[in-house]
PDB file of N, CA and C in Angstrom:
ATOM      1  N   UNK A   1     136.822  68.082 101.705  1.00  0.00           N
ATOM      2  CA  UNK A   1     137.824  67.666 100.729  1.00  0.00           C
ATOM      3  C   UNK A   1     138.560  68.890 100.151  1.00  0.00           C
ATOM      4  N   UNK A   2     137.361  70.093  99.508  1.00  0.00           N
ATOM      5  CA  UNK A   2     138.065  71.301  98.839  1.00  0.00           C
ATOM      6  C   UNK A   2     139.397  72.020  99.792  1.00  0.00           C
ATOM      7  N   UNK A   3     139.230  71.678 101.445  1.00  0.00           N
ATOM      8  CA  UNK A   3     140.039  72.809 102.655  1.00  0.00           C
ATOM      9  C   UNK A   3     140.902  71.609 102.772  1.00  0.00           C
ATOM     10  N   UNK A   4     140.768  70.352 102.655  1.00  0.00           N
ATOM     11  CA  UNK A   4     141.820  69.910 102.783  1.00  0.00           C
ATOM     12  C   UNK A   4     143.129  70.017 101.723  1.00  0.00           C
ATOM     13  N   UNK A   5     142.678  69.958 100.488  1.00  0.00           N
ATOM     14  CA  UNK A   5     143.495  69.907  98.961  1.00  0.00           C
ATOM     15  C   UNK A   5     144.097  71.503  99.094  1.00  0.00           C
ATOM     16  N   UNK A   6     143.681  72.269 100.150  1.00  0.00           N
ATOM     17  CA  UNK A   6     143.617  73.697 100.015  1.00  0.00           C
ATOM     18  C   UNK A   6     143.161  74.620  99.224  1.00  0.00           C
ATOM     19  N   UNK A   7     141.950  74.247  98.356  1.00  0.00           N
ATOM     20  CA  UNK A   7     141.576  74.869  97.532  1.00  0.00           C
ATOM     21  C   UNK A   7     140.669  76.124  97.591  1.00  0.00           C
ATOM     22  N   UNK A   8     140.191  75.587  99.165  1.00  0.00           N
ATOM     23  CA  UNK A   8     139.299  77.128  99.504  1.00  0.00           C
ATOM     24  C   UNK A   8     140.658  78.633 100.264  1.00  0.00           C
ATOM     25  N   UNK A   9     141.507  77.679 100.715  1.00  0.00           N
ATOM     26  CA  UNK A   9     142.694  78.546 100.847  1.00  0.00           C
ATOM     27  C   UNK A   9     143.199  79.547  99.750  1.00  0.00           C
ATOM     28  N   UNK A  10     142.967  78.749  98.678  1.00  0.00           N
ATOM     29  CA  UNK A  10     143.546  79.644  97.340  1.00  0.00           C
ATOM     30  C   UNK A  10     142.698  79.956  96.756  1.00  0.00           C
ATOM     31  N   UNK A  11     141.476  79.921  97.049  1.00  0.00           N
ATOM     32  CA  UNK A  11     140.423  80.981  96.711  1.00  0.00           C
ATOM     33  C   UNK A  11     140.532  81.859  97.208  1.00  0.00           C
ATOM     34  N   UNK A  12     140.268  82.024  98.514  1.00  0.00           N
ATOM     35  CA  UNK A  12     140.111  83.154  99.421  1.00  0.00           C
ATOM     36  C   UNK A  12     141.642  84.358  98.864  1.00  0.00           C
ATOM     37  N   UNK A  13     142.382  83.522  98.871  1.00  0.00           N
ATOM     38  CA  UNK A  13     143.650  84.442  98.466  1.00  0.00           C
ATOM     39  C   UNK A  13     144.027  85.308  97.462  1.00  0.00           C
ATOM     40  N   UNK A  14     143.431  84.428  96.371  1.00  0.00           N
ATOM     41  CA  UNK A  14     143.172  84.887  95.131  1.00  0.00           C
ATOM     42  C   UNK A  14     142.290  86.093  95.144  1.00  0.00           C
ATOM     43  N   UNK A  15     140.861  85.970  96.076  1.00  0.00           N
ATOM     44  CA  UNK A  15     139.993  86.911  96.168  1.00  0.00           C
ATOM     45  C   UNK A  15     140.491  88.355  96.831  1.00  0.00           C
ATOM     46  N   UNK A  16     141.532  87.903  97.865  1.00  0.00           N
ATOM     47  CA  UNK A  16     141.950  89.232  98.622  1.00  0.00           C
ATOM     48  C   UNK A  16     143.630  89.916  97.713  1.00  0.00           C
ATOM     49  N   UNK A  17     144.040  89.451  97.301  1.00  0.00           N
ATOM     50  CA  UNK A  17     144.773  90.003  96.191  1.00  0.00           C
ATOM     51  C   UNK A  17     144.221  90.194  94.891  1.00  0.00           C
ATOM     52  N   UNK A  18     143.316  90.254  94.577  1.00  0.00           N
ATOM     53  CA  UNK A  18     143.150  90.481  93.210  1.00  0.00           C
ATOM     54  C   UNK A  18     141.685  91.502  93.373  1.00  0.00           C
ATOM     55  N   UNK A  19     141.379  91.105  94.448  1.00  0.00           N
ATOM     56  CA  UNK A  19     139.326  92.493  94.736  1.00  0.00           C
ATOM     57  C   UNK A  19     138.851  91.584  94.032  1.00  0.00           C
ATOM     58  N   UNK A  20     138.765  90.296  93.644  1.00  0.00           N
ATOM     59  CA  UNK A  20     138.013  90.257  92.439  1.00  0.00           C
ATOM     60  C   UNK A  20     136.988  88.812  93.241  1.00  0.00           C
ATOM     61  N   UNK A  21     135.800  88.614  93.619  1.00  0.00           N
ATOM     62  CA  UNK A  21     135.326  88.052  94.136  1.00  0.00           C
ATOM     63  C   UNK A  21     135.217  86.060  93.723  1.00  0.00           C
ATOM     64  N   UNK A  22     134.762  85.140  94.149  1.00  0.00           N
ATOM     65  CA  UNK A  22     135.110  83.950  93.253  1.00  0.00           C
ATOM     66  C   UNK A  22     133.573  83.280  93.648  1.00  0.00           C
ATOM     67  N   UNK A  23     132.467  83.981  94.317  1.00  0.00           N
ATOM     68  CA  UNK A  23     131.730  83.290  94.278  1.00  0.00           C
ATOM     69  C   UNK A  23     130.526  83.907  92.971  1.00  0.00           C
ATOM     70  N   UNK A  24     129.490  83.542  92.392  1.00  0.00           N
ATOM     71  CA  UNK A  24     129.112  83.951  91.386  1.00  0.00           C
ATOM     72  C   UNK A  24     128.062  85.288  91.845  1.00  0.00           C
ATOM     73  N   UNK A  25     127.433  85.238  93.090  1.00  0.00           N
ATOM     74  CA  UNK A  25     127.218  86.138  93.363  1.00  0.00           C
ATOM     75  C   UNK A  25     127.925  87.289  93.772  1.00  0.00           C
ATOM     76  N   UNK A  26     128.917  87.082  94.460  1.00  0.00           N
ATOM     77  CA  UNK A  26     129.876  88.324  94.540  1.00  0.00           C
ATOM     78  C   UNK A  26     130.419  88.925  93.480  1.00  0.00           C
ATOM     79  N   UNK A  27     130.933  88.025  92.107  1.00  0.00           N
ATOM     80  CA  UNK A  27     130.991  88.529  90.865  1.00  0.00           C
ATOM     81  C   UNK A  27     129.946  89.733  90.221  1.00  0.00           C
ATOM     82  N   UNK A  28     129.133  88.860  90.653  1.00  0.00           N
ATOM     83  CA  UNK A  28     127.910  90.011  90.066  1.00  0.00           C
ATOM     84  C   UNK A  28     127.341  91.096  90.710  1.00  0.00           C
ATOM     85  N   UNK A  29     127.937  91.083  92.170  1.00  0.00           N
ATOM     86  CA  UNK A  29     127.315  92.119  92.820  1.00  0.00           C
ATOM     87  C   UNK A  29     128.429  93.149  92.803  1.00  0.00           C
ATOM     88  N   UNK A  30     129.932  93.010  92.787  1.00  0.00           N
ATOM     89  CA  UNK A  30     131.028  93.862  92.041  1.00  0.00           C
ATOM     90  C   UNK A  30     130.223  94.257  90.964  1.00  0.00           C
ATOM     91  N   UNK A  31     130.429  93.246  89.813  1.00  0.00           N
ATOM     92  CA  UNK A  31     130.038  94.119  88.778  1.00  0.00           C
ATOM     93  C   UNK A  31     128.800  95.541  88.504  1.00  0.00           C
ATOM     94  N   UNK A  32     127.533  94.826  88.901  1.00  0.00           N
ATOM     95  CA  UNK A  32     126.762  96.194  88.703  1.00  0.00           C
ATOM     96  C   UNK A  32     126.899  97.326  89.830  1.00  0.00           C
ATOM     97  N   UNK A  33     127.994  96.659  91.230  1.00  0.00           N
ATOM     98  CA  UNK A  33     128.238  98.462  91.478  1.00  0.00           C
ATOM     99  C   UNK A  33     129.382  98.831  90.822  1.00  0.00           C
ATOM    100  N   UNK A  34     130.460  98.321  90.500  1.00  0.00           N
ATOM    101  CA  UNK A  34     130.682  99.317  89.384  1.00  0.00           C
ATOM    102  C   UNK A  34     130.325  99.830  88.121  1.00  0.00           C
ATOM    103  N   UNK A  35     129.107  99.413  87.765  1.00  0.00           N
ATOM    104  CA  UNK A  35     128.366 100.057  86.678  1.00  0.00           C
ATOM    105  C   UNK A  35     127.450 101.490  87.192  1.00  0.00           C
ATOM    106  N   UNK A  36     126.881 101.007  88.165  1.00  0.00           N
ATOM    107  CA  UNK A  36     125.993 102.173  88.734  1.00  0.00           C
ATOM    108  C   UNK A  36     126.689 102.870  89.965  1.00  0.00           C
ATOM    109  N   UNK A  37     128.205 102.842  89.947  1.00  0.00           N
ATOM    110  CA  UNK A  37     128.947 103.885  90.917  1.00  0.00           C
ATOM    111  C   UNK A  37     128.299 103.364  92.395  1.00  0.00           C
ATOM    112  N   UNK A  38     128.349 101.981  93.054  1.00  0.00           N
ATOM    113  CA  UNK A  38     128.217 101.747  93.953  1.00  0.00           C
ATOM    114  C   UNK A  38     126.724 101.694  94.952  1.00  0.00           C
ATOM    115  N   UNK A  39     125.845 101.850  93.435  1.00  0.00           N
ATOM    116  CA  UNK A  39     124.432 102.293  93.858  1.00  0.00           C
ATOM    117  C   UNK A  39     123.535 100.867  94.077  1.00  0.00           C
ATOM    118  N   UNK A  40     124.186  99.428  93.561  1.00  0.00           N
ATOM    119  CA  UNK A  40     123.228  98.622  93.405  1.00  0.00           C
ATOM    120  C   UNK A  40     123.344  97.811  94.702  1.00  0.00           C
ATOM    121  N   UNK A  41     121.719  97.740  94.801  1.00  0.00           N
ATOM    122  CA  UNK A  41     121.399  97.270  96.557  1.00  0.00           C
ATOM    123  C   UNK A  41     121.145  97.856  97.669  1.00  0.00           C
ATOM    124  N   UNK A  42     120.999  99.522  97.077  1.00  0.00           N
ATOM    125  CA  UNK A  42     120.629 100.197  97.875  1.00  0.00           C
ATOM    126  C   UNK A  42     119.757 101.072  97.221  1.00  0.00           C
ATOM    127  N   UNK A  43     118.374 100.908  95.980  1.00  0.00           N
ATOM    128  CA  UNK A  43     117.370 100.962  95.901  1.00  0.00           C
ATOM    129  C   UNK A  43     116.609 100.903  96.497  1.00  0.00           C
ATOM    130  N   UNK A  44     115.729  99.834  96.821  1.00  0.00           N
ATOM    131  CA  UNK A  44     114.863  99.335  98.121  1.00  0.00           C
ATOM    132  C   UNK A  44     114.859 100.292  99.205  1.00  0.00           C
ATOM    133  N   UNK A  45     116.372 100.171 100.053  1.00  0.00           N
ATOM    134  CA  UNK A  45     116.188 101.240 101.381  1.00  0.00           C
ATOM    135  C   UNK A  45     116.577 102.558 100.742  1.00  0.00           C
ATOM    136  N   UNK A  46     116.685 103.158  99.558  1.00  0.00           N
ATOM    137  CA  UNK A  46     116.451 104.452  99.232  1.00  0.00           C
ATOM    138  C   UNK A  46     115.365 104.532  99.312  1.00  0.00           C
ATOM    139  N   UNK A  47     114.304 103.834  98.694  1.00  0.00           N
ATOM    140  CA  UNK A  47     112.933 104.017  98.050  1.00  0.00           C
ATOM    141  C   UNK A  47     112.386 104.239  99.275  1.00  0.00           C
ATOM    142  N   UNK A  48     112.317 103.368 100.024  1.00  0.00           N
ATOM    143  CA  UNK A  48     111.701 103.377 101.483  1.00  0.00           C
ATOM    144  C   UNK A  48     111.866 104.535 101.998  1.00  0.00           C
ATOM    145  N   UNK A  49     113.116 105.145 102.429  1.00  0.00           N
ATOM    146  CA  UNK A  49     113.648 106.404 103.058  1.00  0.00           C
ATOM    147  C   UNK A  49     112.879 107.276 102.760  1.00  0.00           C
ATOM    148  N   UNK A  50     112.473 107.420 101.103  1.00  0.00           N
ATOM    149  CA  UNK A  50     112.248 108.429 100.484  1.00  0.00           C
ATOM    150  C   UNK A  50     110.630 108.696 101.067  1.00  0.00           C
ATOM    151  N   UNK A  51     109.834 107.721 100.732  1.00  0.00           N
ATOM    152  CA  UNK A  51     108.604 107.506 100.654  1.00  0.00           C
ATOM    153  C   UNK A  51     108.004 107.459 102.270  1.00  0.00           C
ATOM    154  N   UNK A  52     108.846 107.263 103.289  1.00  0.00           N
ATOM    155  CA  UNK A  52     108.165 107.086 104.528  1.00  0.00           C
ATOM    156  C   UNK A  52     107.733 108.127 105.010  1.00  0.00           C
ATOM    157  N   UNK A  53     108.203 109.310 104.873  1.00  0.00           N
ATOM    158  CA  UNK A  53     107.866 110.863 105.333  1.00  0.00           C
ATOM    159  C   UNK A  53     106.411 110.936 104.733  1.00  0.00           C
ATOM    160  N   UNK A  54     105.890 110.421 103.663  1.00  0.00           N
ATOM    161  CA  UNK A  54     104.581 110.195 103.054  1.00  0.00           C
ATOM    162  C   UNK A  54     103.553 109.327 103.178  1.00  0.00           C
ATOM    163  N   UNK A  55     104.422 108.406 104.124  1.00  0.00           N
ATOM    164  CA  UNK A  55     102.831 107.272 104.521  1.00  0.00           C
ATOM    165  C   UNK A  55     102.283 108.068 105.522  1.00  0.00           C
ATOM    166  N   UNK A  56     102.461 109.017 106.074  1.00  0.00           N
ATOM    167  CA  UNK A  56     101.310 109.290 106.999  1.00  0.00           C
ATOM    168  C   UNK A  56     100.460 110.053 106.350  1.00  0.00           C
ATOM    169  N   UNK A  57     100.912 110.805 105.420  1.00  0.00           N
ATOM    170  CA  UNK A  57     100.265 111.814 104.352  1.00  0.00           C
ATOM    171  C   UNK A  57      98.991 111.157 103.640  1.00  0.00           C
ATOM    172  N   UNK A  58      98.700 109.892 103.887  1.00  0.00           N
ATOM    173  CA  UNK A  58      97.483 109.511 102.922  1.00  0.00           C
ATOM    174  C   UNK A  58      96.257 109.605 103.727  1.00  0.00           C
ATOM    175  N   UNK A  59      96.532 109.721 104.997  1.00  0.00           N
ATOM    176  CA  UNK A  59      95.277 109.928 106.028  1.00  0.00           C
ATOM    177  C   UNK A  59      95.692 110.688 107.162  1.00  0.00           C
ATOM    178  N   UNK A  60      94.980 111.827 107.174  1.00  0.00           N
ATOM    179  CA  UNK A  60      94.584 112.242 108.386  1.00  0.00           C
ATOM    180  C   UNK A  60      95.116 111.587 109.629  1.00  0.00           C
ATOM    181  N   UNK A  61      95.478 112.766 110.977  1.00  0.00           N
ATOM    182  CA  UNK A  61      96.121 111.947 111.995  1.00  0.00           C
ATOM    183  C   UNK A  61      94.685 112.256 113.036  1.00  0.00           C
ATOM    184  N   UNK A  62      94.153 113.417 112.483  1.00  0.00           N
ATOM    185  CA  UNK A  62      93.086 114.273 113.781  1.00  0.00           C
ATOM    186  C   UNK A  62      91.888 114.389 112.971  1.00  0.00           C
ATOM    187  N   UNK A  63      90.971 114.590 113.625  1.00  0.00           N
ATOM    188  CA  UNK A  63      89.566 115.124 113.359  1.00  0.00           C
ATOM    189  C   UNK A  63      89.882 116.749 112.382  1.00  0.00           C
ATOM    190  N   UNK A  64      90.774 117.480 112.788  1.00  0.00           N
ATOM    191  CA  UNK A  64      91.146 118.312 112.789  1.00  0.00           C
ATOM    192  C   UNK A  64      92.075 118.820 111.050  1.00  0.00           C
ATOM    193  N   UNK A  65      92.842 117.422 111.347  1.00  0.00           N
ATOM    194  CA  UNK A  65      93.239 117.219 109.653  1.00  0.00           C
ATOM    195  C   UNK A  65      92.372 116.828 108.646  1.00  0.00           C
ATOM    196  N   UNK A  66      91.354 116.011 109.093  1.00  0.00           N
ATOM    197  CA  UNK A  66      90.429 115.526 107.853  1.00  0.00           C
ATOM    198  C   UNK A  66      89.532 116.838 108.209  1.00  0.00           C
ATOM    199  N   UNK A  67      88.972 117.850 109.070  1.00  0.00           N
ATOM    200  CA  UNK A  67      88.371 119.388 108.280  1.00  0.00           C
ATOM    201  C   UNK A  67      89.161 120.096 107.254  1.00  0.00           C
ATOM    202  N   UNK A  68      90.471 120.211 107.394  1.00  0.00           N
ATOM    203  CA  UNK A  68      91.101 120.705 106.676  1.00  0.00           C
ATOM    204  C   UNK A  68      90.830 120.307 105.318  1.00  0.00           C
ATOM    205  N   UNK A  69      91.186 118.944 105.207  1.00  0.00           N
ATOM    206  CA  UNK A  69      91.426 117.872 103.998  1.00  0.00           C
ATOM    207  C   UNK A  69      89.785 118.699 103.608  1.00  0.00           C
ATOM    208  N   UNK A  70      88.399 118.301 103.987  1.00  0.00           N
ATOM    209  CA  UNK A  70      87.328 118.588 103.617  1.00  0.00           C
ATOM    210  C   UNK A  70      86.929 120.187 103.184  1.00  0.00           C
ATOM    211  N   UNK A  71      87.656 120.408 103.987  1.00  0.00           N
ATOM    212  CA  UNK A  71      87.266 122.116 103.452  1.00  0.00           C
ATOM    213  C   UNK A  71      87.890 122.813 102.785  1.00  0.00           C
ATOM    214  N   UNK A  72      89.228 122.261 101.960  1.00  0.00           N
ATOM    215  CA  UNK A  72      90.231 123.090 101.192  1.00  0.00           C
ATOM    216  C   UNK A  72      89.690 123.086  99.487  1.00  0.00           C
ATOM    217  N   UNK A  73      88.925 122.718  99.083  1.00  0.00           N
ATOM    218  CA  UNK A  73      87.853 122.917  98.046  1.00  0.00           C
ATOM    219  C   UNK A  73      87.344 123.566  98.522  1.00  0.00           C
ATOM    220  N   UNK A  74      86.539 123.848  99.454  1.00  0.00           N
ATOM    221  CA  UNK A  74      85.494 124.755  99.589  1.00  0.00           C
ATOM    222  C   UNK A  74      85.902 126.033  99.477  1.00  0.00           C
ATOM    223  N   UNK A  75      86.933 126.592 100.232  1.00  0.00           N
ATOM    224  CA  UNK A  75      87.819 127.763 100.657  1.00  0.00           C
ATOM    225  C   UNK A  75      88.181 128.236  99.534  1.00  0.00           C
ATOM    226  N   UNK A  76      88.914 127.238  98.055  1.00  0.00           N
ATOM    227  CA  UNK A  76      89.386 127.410  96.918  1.00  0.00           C
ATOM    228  C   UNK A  76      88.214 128.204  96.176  1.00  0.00           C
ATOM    229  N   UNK A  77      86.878 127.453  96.371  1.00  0.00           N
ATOM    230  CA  UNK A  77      85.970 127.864  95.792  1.00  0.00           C
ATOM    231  C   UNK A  77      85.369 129.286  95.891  1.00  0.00           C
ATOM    232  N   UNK A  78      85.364 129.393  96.986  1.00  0.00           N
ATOM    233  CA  UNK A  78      84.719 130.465  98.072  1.00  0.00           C
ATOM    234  C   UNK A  78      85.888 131.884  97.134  1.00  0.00           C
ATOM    235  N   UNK A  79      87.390 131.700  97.658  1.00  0.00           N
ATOM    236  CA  UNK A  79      88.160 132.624  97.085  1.00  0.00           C
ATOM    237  C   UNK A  79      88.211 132.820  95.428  1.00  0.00           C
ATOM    238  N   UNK A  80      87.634 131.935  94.815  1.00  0.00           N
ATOM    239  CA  UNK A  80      87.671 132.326  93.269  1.00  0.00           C
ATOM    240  C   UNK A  80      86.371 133.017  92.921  1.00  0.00           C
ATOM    241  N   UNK A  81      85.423 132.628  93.754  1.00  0.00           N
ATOM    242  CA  UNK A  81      84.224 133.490  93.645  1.00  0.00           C
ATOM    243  C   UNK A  81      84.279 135.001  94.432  1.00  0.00           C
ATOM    244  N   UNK A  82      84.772 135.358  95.021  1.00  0.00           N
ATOM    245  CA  UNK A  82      85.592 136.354  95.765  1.00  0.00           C
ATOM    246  C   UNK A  82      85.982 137.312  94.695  1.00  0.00           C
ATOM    247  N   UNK A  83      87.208 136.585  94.051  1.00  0.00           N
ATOM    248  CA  UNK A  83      88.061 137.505  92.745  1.00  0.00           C
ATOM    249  C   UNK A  83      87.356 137.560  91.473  1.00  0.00           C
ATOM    250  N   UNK A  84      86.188 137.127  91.346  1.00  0.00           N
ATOM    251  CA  UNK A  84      85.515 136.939  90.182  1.00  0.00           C
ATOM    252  C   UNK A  84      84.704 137.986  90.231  1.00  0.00           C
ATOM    253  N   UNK A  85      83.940 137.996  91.510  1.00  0.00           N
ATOM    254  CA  UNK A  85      83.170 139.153  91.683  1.00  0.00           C
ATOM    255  C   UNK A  85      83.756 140.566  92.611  1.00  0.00           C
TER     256      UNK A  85
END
């Protein structure tokens, strides 16, 4: 009924002459990027980006990394008793 009366016609038109969106989500998703300079909605895959270089960092890949992981107290220890005495 709305495409026949042409009313989605003069939405759409309205929307591309004016930038200004007509559905309520597009309203709102204009609005907070221009509040946060084009930043909103791309949290999430920042966060991710940021943080993935670090999921491997919580465990060991080798036998080899978890000696390390185990012995870097010890070594700390070893060298402060070193400079102490």
């Amino acid at each position: 009924m709305k495409t026949a009366l042409g009313i989605t016609k003069a939405k759409r038109s309205f929307a591309r002459a004016t930038g200004i969106p007509t559905t309520k989500a597009g309203r709102k998703r204009k609005a907070y990027n221009t509040l946060t300079g084009g930043a909103y909605g791309k949290y999430q895959r920042t966060r991710a980006a940021v943080n993935r270089p670090f999921k491997y960092h919580k465990s060991p890949h080798s036998c080899l990394g978890c000696l390390v992981t185990l012995m870097m107290p010890v070594l700390i220890l070893v060298l402060i008793l070193i400079l102490i005495f």
